[in-house]
C-alpha atoms as a PDB file:
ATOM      1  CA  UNK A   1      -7.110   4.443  11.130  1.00  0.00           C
ATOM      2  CA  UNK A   2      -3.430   3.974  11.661  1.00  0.00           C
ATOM      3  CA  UNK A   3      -3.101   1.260   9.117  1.00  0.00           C
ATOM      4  CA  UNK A   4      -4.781   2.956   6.280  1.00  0.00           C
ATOM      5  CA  UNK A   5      -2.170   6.317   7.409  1.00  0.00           C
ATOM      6  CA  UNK A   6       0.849   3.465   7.328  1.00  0.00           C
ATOM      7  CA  UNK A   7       0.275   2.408   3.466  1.00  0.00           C
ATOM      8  CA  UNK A   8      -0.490   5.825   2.847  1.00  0.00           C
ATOM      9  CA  UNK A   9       2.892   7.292   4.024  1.00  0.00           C
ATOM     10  CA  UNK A  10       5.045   5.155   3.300  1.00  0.00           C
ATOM     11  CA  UNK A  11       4.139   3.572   0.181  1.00  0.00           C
ATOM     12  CA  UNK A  12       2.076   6.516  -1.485  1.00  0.00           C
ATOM     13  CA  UNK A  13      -1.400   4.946  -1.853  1.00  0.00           C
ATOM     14  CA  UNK A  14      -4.765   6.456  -1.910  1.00  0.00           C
ATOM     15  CA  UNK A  15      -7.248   6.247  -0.010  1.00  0.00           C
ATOM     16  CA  UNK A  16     -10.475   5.504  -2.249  1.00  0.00           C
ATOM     17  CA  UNK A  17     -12.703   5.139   0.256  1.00  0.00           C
ATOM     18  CA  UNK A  18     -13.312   4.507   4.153  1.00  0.00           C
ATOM     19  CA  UNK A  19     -14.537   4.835   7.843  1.00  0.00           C
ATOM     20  CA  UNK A  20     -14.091   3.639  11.014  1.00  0.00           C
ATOM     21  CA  UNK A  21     -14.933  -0.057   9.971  1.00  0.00           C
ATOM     22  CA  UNK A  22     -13.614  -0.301   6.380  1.00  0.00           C
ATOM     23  CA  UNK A  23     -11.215   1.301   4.112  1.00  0.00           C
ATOM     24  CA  UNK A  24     -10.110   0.970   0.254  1.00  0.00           C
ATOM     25  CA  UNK A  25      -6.471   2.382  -0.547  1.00  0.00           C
ATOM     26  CA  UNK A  26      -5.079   2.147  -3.865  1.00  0.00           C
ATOM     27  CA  UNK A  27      -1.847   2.915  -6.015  1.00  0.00           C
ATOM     28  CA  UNK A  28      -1.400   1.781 -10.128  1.00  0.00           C
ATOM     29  CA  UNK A  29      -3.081  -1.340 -10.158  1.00  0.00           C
ATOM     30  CA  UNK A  30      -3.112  -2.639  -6.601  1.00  0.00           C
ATOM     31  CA  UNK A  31      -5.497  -2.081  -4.309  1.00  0.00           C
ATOM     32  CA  UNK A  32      -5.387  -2.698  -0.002  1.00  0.00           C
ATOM     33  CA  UNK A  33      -8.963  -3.422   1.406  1.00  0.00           C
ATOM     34  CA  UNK A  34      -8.602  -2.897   5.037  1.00  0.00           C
ATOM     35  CA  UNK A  35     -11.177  -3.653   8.218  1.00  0.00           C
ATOM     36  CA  UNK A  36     -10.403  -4.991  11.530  1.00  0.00           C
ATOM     37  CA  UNK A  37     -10.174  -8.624  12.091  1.00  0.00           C
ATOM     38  CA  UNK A  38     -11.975 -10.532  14.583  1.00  0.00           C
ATOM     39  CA  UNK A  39     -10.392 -11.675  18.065  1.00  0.00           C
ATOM     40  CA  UNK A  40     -10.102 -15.098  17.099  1.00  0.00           C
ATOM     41  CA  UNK A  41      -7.485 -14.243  13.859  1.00  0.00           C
ATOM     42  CA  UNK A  42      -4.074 -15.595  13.831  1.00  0.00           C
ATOM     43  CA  UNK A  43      -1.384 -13.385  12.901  1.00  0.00           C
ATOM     44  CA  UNK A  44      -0.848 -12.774   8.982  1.00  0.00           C
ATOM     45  CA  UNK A  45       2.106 -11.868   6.411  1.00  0.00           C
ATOM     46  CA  UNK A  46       1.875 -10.875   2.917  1.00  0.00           C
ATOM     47  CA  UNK A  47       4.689  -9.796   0.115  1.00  0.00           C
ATOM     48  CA  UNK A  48       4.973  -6.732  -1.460  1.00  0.00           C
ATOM     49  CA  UNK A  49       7.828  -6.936  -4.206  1.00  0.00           C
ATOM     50  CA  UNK A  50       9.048  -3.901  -5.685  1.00  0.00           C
ATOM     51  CA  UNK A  51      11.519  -2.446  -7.905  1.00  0.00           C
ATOM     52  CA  UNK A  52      14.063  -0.124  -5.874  1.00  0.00           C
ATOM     53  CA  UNK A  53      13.947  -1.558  -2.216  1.00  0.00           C
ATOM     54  CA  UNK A  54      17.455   0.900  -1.045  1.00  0.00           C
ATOM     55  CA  UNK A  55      15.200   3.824  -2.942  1.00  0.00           C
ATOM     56  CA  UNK A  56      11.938   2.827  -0.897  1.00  0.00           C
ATOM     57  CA  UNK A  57      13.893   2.401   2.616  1.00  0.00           C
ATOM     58  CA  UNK A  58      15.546   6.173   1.788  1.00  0.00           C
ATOM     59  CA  UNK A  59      12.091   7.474   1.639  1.00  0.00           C
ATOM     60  CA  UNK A  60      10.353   5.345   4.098  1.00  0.00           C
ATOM     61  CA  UNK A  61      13.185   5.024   7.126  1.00  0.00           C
ATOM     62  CA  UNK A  62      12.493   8.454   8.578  1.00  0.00           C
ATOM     63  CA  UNK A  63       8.763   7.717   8.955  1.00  0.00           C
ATOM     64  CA  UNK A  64       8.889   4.670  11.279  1.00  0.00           C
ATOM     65  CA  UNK A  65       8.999   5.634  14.172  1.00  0.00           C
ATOM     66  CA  UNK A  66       7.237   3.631  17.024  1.00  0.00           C
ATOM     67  CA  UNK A  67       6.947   0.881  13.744  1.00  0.00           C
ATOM     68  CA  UNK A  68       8.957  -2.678  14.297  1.00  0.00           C
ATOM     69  CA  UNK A  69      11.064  -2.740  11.206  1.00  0.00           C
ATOM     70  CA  UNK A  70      14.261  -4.927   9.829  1.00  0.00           C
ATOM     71  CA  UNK A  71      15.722  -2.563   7.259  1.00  0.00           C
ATOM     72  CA  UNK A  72      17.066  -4.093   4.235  1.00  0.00           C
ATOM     73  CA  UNK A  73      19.152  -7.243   3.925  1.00  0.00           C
ATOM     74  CA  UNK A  74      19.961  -9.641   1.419  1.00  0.00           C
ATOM     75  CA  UNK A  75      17.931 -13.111   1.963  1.00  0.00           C
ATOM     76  CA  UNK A  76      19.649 -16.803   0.993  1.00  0.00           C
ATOM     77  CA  UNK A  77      17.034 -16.939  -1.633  1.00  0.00           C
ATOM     78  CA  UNK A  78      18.049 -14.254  -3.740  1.00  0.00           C
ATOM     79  CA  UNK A  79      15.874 -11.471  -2.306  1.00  0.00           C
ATOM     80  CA  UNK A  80      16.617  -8.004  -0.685  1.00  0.00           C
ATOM     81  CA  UNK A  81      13.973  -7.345   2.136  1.00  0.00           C
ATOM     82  CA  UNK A  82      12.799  -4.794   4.832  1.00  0.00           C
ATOM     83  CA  UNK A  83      10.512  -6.414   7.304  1.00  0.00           C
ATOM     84  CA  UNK A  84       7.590  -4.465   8.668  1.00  0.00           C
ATOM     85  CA  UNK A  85       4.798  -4.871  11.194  1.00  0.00           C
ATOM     86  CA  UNK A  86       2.152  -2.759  10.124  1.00  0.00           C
ATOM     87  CA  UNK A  87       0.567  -0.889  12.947  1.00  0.00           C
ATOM     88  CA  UNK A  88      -2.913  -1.870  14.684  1.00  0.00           C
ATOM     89  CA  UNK A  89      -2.541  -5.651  13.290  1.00  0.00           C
ATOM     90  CA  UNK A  90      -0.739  -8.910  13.606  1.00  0.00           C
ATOM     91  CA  UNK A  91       0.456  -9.056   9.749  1.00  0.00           C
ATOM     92  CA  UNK A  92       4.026  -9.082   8.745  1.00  0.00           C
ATOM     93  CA  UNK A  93       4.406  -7.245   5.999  1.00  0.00           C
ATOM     94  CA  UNK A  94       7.832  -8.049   3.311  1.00  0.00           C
ATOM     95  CA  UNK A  95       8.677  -5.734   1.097  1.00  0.00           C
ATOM     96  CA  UNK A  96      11.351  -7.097  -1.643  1.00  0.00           C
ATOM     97  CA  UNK A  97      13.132  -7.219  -4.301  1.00  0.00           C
ATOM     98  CA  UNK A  98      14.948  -9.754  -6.551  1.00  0.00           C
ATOM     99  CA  UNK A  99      18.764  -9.127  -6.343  1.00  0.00           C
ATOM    100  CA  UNK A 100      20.622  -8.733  -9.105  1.00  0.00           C
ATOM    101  CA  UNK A 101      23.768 -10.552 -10.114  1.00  0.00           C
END
């Protein structure tokens, strides 16, 4: 499943468990469950904060290819983001972190 490979190469997580239908990835204390969504679901986003964004895009920005991505900028509300859509879904995913002054 392309979307269980996507938060395991780019972010490091595990995979627990899975198949076809339904998957478990994990990393620390945060766990993904994954399974596709019916025809009928809108698009979703979700927020991933983290604590070395520039560190995360040098590890991640070689591995997106064929992936829509907004590498990291600095947001009016006082947050450094890369935008991603993960692959196979509608979701948005933001990745951030707070910047420091």
């Amino acid at each position: 499943m392309a979307t269980v490979d996507f938060f395991k190469d780019l972010f490091n997580f595990s995979l627990m468990m899975g198949d076809s239908n339904y998957a478990i990835v994990y990393k620390d204390n945060l766990t993904i469950h994954i399974l596709p969504a019916g025809t009928d679901i809108g698009e979703m986003e979700f927020y991933l904060e983290v604590d070395d964004i520039d560190g995360l895009w040098d590890g991640i920005k070689n591995k997106l290819e064929n992936i829509r991505v907004r590498e990291p900028f600095d947001r009016e509300y006082g947050m450094r983001e890369i935008h991603i859509i993960i692959p196979q879904t509608k979701t948005l995913l933001f990745v951030g972190q707070v910047i420091k002054r």
